[in-house]
N, C-alpha and C. Protein backbone atom coordinates (compact mmCIF):
# COMPACT_ATOMS: atom_id res chain seq x y z
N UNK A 1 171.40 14.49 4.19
CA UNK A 1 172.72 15.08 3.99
C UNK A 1 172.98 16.12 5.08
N UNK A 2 174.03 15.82 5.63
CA UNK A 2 174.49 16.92 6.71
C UNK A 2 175.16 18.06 6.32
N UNK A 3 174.52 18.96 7.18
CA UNK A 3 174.84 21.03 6.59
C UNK A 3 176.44 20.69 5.95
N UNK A 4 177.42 20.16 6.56
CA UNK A 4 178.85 20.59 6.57
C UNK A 4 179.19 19.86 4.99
N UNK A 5 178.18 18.49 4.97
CA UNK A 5 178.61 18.08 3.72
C UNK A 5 177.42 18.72 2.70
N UNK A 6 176.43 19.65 2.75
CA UNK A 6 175.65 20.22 1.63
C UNK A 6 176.34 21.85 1.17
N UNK A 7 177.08 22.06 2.31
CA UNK A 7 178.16 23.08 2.26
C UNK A 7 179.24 22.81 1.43
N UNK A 8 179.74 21.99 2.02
CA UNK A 8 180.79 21.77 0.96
C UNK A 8 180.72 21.51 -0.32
N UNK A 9 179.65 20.41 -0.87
CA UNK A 9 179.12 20.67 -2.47
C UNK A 9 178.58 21.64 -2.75
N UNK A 10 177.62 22.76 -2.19
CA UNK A 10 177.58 23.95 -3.03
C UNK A 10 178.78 24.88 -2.96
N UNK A 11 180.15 24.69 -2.32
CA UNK A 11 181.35 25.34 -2.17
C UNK A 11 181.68 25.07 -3.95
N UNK A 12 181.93 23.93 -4.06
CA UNK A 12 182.70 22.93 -4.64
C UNK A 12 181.94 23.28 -5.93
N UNK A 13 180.90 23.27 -6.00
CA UNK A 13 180.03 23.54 -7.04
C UNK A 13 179.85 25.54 -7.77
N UNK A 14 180.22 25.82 -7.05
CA UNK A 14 180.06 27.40 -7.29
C UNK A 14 182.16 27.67 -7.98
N UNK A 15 182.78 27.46 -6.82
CA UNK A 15 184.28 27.33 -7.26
C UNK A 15 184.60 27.01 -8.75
N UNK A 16 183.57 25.16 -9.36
CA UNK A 16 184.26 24.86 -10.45
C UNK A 16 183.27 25.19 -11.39
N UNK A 17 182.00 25.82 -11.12
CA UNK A 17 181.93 26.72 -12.38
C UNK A 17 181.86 27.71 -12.79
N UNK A 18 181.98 28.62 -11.89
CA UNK A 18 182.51 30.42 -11.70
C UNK A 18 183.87 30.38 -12.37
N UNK A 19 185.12 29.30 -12.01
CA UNK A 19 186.27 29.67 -12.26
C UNK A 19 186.42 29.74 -13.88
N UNK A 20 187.44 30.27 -14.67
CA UNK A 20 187.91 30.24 -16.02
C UNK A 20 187.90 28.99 -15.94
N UNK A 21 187.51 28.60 -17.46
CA UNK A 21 187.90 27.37 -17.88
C UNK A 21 187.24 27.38 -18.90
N UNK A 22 187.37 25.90 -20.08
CA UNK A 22 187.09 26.01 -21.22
C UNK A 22 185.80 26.24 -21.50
N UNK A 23 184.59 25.64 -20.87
CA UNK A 23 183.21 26.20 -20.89
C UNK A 23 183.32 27.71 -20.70
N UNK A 24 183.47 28.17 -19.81
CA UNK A 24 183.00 29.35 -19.45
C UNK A 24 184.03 30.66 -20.11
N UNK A 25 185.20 30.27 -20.84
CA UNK A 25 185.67 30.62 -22.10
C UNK A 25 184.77 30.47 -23.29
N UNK A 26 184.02 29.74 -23.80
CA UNK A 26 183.52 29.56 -24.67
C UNK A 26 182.32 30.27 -24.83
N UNK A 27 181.42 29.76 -23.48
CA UNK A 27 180.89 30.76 -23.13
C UNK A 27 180.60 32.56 -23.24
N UNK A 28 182.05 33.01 -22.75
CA UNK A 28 181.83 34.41 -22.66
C UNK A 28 181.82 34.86 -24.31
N UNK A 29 182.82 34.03 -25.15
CA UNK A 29 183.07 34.12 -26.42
C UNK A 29 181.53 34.25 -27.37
N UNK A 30 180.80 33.23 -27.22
CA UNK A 30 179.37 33.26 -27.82
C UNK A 30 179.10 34.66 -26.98
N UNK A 31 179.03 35.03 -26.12
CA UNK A 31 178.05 36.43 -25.50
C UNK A 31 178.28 37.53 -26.41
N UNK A 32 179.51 37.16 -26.53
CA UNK A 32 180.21 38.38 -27.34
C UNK A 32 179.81 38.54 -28.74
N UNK A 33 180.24 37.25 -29.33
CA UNK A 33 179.94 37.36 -30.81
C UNK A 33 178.20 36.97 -31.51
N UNK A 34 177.69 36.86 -30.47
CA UNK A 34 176.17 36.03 -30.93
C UNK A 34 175.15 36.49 -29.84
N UNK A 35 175.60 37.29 -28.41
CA UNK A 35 174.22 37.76 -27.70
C UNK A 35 173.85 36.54 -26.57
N UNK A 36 172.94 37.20 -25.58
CA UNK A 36 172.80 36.00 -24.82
C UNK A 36 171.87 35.30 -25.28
N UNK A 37 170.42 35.32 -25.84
CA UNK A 37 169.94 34.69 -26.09
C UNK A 37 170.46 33.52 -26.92
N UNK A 38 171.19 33.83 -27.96
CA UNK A 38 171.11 32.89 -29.06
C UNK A 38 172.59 32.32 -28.54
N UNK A 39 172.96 32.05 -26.85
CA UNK A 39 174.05 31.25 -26.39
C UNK A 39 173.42 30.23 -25.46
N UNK A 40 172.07 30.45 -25.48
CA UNK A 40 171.87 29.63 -24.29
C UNK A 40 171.46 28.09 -24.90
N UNK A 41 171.83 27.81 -26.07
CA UNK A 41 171.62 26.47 -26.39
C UNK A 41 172.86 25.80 -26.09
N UNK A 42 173.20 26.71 -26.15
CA UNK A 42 175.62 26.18 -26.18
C UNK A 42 175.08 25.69 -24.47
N UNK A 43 174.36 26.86 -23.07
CA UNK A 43 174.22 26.80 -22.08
C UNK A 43 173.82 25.22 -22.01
N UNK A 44 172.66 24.98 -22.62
CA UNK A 44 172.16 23.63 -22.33
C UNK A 44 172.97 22.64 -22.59
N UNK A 45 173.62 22.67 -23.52
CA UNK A 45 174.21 21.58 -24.31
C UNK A 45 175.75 20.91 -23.16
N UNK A 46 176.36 22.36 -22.42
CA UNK A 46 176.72 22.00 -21.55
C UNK A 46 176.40 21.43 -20.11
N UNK A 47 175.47 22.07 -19.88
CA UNK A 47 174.66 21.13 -18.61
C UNK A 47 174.01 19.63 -19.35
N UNK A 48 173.48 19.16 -20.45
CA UNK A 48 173.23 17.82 -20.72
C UNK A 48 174.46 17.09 -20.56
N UNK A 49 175.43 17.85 -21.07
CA UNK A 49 176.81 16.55 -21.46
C UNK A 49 177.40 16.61 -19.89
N UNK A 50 177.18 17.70 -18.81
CA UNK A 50 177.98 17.18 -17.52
C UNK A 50 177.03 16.23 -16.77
N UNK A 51 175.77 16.73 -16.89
CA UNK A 51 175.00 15.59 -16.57
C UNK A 51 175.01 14.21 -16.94
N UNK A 52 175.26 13.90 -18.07
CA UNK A 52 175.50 12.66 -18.94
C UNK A 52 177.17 12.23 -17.80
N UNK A 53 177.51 13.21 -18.19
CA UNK A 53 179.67 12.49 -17.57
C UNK A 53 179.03 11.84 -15.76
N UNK A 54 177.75 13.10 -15.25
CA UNK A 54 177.88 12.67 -13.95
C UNK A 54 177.51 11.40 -13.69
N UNK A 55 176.31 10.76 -14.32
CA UNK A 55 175.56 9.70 -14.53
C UNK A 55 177.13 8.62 -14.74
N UNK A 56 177.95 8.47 -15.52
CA UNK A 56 178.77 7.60 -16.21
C UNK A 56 179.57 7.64 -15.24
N UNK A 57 180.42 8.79 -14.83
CA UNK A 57 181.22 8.47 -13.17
C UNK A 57 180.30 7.96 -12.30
N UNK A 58 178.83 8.18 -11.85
CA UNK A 58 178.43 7.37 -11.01
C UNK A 58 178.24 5.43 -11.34
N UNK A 59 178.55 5.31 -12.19
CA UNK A 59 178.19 4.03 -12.97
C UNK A 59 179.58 3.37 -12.39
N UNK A 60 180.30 4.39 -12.51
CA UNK A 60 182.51 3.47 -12.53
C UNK A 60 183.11 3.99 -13.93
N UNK A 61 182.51 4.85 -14.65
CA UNK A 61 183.35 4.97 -15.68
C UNK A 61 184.28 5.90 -15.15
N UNK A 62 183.51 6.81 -14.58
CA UNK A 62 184.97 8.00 -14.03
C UNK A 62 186.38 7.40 -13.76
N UNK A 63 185.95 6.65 -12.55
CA UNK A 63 187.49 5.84 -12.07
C UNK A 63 187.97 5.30 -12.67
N UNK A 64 187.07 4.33 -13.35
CA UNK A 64 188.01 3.89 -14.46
C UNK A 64 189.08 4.47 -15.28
N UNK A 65 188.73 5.88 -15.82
CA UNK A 65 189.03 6.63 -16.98
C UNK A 65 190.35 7.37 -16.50
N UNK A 66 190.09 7.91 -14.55
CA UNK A 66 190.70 8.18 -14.28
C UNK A 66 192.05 7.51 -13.99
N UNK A 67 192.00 6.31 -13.77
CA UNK A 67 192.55 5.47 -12.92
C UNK A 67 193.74 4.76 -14.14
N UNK A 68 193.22 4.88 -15.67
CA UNK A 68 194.10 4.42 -16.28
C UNK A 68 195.03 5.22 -17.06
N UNK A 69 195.98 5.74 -17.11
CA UNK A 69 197.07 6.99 -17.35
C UNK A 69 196.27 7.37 -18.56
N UNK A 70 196.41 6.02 -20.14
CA UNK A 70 196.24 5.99 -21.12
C UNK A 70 195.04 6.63 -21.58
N UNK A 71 193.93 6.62 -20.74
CA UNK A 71 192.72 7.01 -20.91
C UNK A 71 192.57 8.61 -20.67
N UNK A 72 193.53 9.42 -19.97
CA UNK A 72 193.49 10.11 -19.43
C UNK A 72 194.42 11.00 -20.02
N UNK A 73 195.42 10.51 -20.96
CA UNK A 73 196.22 11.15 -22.35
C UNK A 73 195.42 11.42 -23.17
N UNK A 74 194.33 10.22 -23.83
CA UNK A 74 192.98 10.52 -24.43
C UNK A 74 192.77 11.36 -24.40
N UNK A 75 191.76 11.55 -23.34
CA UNK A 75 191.26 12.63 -23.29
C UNK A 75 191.85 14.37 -23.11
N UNK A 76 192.75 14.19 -22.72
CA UNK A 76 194.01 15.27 -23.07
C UNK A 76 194.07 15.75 -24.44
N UNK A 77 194.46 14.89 -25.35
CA UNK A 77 194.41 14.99 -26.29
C UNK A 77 193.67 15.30 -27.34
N UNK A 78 192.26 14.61 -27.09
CA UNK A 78 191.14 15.13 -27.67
C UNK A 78 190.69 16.18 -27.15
N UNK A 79 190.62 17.00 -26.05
CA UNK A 79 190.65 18.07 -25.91
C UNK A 79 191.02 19.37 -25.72
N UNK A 80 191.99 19.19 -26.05
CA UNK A 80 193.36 19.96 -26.41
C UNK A 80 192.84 20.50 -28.40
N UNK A 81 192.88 19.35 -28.50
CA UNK A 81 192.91 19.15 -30.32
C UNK A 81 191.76 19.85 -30.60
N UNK A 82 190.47 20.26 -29.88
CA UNK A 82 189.00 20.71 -30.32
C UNK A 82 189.26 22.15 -29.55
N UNK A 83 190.18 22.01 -28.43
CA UNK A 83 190.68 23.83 -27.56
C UNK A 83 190.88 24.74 -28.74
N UNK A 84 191.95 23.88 -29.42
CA UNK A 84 192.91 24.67 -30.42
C UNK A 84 191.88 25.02 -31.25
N UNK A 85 191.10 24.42 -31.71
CA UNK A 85 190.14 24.26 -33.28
C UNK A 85 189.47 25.38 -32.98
N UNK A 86 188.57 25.28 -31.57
CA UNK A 86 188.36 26.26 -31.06
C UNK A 86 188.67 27.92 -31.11
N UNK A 87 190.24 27.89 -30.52
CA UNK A 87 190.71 28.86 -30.56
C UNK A 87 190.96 29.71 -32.19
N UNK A 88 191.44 28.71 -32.70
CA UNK A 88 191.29 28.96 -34.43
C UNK A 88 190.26 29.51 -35.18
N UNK A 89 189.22 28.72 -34.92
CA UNK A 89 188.01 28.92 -35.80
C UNK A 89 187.25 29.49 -35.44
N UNK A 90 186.40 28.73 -34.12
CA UNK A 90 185.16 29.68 -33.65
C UNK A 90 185.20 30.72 -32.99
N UNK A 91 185.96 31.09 -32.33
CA UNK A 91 186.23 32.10 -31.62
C UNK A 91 186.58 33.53 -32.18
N UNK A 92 187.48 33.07 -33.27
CA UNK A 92 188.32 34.14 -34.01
C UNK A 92 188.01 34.10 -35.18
N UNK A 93 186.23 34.77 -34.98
CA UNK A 93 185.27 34.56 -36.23
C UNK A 93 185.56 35.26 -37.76
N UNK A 94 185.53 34.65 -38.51
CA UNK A 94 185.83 35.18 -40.01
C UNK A 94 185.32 36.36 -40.97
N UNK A 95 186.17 37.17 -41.34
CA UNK A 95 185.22 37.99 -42.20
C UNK A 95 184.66 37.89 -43.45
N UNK A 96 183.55 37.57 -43.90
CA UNK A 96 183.50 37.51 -45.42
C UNK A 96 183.95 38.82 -46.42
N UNK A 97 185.10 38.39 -46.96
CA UNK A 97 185.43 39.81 -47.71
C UNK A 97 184.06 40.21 -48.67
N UNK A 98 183.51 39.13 -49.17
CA UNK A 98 182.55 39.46 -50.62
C UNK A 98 181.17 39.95 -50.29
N UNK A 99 180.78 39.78 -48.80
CA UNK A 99 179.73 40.63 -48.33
C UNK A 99 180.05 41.44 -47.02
N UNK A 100 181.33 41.61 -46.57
CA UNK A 100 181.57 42.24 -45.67
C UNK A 100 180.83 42.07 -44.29
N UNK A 101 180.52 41.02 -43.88
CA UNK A 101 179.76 40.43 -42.65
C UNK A 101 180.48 39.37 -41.81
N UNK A 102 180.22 39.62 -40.39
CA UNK A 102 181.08 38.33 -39.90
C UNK A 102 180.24 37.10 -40.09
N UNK A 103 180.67 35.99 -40.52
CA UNK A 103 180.29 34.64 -40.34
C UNK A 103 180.61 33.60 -39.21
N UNK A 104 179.05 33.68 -38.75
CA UNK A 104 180.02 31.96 -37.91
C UNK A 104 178.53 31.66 -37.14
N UNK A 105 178.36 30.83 -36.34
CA UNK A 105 177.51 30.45 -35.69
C UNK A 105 177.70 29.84 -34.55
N UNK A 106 176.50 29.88 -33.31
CA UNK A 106 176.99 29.57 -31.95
C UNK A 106 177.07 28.02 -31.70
N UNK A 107 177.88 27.98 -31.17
CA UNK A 107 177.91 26.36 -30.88
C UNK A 107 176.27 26.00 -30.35
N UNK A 108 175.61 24.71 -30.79
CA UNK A 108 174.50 23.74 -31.20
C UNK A 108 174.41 23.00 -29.52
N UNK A 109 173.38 22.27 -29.42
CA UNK A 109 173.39 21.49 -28.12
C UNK A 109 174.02 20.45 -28.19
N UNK A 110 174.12 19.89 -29.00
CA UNK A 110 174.67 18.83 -29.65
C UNK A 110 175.92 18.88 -29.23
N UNK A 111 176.58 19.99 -30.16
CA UNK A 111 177.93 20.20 -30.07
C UNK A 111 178.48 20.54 -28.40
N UNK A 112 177.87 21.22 -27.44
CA UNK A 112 178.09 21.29 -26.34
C UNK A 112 178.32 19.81 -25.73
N UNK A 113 177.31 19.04 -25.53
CA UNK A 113 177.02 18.33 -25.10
C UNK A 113 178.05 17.73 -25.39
N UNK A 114 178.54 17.14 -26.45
CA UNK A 114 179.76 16.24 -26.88
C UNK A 114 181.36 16.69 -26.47
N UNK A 115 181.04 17.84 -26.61
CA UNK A 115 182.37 18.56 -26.31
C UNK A 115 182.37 18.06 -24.56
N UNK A 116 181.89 18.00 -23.24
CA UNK A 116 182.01 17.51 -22.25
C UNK A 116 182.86 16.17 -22.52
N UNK A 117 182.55 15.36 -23.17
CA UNK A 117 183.02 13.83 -23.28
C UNK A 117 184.60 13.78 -23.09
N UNK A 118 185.17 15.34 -24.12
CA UNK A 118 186.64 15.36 -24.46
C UNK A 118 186.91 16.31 -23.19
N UNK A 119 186.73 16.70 -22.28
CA UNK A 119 186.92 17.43 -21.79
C UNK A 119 187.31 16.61 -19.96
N UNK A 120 188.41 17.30 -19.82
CA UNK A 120 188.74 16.65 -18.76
C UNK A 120 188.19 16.97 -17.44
N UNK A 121 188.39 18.09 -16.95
CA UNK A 121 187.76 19.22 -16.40
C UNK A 121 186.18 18.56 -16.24
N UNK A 122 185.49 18.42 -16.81
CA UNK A 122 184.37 17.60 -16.70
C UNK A 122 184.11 16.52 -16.15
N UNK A 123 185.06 15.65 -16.58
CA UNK A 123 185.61 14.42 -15.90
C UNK A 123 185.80 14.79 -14.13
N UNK A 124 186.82 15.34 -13.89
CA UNK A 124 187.48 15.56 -12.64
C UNK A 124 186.18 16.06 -11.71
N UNK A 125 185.92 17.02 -12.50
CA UNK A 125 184.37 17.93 -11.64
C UNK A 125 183.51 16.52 -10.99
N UNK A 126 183.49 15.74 -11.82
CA UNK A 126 181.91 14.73 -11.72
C UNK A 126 182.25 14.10 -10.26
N UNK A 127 183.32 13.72 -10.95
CA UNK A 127 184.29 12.55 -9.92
C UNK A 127 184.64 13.25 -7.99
N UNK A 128 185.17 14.39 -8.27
CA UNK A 128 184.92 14.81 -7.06
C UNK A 128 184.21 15.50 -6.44
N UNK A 129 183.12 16.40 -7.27
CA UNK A 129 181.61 16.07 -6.85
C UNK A 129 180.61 14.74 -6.17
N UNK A 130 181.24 13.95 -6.94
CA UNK A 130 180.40 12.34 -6.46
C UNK A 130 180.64 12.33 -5.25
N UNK A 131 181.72 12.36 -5.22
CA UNK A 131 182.52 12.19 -3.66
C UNK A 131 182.32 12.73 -2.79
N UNK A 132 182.20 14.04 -2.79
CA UNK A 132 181.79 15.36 -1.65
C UNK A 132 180.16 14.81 -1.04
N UNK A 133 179.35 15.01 -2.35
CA UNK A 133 178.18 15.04 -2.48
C UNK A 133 177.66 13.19 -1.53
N UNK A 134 178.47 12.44 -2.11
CA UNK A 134 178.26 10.93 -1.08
C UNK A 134 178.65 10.87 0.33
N UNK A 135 179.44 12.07 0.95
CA UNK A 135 179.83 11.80 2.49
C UNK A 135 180.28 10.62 2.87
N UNK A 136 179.27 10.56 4.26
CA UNK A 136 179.56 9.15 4.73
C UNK A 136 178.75 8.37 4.75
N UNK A 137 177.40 8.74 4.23
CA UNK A 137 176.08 7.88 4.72
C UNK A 137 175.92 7.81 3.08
N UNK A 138 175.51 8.83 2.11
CA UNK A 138 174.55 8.75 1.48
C UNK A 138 174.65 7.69 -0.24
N UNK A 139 173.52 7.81 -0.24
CA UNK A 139 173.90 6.52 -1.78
C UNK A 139 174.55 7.46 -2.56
N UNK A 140 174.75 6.08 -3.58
CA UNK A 140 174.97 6.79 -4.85
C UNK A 140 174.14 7.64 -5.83
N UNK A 141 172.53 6.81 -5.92
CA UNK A 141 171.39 7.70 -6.59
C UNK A 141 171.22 8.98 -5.93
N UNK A 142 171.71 9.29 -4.57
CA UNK A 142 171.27 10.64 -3.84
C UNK A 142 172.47 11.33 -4.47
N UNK A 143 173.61 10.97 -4.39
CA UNK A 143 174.83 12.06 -4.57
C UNK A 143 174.69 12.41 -6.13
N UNK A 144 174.39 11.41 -7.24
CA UNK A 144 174.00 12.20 -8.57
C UNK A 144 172.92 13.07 -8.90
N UNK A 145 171.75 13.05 -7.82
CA UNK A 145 170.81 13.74 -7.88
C UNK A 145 171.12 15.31 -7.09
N UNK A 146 171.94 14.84 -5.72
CA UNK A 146 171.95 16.20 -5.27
C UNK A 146 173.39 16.96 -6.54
N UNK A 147 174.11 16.63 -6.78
CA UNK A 147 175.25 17.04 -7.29
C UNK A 147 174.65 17.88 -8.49
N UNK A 148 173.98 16.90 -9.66
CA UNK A 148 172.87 17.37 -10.88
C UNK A 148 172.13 19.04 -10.16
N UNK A 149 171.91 18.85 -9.45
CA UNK A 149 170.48 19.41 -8.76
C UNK A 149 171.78 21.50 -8.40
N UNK A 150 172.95 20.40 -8.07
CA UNK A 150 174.07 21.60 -7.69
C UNK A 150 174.05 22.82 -8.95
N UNK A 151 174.22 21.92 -9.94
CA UNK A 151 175.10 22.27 -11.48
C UNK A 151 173.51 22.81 -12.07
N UNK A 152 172.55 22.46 -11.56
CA UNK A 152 171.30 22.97 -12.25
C UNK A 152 171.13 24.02 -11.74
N UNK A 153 171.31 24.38 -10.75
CA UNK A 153 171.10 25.85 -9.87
C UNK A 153 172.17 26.56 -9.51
N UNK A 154 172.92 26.32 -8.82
CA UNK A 154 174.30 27.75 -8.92
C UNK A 154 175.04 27.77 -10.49
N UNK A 155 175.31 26.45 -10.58
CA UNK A 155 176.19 26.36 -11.65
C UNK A 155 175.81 26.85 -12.56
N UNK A 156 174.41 26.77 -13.09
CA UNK A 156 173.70 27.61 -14.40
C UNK A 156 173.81 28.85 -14.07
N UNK A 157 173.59 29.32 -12.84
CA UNK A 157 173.53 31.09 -12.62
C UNK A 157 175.28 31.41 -12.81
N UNK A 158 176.57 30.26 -12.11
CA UNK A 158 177.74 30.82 -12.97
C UNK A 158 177.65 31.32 -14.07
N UNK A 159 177.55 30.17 -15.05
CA UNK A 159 177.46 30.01 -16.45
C UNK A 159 177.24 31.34 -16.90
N UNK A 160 175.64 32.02 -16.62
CA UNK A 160 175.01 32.99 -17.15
C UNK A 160 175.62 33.59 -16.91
N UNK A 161 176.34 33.90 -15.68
CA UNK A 161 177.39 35.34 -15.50
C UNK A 161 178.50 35.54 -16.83
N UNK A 162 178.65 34.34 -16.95
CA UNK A 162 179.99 34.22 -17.91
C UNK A 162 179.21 34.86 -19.27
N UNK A 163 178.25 34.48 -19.43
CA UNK A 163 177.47 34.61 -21.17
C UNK A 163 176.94 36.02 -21.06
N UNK A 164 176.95 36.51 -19.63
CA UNK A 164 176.38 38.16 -19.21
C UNK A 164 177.10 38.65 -19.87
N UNK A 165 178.67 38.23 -19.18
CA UNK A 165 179.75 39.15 -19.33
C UNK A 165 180.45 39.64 -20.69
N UNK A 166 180.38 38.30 -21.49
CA UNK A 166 180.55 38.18 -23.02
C UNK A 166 179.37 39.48 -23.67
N UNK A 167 178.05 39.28 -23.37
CA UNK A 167 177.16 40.06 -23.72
C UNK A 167 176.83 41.59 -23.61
N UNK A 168 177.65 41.94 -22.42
CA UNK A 168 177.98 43.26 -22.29
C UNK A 168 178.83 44.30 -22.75
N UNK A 169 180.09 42.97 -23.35
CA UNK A 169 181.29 43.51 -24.05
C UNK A 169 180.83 43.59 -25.40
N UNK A 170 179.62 43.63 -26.01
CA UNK A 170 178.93 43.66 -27.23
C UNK A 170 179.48 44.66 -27.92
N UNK A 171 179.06 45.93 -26.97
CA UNK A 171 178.87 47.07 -27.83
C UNK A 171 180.72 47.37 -28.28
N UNK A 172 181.63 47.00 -27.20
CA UNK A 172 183.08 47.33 -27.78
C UNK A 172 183.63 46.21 -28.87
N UNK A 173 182.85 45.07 -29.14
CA UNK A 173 182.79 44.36 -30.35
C UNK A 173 182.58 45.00 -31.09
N UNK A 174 181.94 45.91 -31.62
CA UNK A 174 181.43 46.31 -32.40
C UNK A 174 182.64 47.31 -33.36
N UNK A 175 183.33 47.66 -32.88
CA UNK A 175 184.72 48.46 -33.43
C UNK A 175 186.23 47.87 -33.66
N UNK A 176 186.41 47.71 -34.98
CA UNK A 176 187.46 46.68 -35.05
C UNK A 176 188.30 46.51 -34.38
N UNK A 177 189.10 47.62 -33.65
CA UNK A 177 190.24 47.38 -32.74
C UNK A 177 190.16 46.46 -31.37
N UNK A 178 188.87 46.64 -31.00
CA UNK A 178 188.16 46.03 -29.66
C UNK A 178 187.66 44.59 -29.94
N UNK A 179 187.05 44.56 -31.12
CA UNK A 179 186.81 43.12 -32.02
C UNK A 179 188.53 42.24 -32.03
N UNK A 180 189.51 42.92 -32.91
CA UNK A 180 190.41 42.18 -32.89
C UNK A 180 191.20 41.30 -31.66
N UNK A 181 191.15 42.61 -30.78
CA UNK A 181 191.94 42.70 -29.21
C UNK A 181 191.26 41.43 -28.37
N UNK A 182 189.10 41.84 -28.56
CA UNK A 182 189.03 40.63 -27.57
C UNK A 182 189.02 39.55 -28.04
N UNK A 183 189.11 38.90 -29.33
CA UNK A 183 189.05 37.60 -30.20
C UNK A 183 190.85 37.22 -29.76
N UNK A 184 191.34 38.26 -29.98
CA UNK A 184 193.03 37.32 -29.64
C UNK A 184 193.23 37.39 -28.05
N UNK A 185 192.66 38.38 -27.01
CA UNK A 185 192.45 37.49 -25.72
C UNK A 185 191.53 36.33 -25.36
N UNK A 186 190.67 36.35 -25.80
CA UNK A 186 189.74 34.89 -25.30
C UNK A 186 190.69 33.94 -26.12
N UNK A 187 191.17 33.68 -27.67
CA UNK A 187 191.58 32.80 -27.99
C UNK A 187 193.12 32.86 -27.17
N UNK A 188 193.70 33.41 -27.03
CA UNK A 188 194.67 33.18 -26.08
C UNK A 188 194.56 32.49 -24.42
N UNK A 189 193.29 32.69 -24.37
CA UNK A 189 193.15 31.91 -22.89
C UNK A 189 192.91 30.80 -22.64
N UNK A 190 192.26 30.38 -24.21
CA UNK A 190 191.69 29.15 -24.81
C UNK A 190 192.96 28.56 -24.79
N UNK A 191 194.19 28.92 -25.28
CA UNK A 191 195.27 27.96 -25.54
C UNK A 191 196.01 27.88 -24.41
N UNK A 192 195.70 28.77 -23.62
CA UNK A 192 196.14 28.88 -22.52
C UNK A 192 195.72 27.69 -21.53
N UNK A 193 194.14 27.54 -21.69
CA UNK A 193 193.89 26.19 -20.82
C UNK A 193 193.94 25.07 -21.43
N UNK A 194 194.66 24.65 -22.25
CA UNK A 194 194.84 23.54 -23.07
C UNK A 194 196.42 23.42 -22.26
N UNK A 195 197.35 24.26 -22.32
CA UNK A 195 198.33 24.09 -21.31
C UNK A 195 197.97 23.62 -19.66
N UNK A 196 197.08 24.75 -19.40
CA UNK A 196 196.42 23.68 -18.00
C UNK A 196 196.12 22.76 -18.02
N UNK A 197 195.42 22.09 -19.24
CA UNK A 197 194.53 20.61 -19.13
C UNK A 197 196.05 19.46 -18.81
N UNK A 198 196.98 19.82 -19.46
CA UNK A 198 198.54 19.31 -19.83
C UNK A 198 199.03 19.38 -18.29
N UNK A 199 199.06 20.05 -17.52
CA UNK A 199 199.37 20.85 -16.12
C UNK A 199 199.17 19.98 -15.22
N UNK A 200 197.59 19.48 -15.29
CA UNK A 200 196.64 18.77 -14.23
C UNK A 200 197.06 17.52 -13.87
């Protein structure tokens, strides 16, 4: 792989997962309400499922998916519909009146992982990652390996910034006014990129 094209995928790779977006919304959200440790399964669960999307765009599903409008409302739709649920539920965690404790729990690997599938943003990432990462010479098994290899090393150190940042805002969680304020900004940004996903 030549410097200009290993440049450009770690460009490309730092850009789309540093920037806002629904992971790294979700993300900061667990830091906040659950700590970093007990977010880094949500962490994994998102690196398995982009890994999984990268593998499947390298196969032809990407283009495919991309390539057919209908498929691509789909997935709009289904992730739009889990943004909102999102924004609703997990985010804008519940109080139990009868023991006075917040309830909720961090999103599962599982649940990460699956959540990529609906997610478009995931899609798009893989797809023009593949591309960057293939140049002009190189296979296809090299461009999913170097691309994987991208998202395993900067992209996880994004990530963590995001679950830092959630984790630092702990202690002003902790006082209802600051609790209320940052649960209706993150869920507002949440619905906010559900309008972007609509945008794209």
């Amino acid at each position: 792989m030549s410097f200009e094209v290993l440049f450009s995928l770690l460009v490309f790779v730092v850009v789309s997962t540093i920037t806002p977006g629904p992971n790294n919304l979700l993300l900061a959200a667990s830091g906040i309400h659950f700590g970093f440790r007990a977010t880094l399964p949500h962490v994994l669960g998102i690196h398995c499922g982009v890994y999984l999307v990268v593998v499947l765009c390298a196969l032809g599903l990407g283009q495919l998916l991309l390539a057919d409008p209908r498929a691509i409302l789909l997935l709009k739709i289904f992730g739009s519909v889990y943004l909102v649920y999102l924004a609703w539920g997990v985010m804008g965690i519940r109080l139990d009146d009868a023991e006075g404790k917040w309830q909720a729990n961090p999103m599962s690997v599982g649940q990460a992982t699956l959540f990529q599938f609906s997610n478009p943003k995931a899609w798009f990432m893989a797809t023009t990652g593949l591309n960057i990462a293939l140049g002009t010479q190189q296979s296809m098994p090299f461009a999913v390996v170097a691309l994987c290899l991208g998202f395993a090393t900067l992209g996880l150190v994004c990530n963590l910034l995001w679950v830092g940042l959630g984790n630092s805002a702990r202690a002003l969680f902790a006082r209802e006014f600051y609790r209320r304020l940052i649960n209706g900004v993150l869920s507002t940004l949440t619905l906010v990129t559900v309008v972007l996903i609509w945008l794209a």
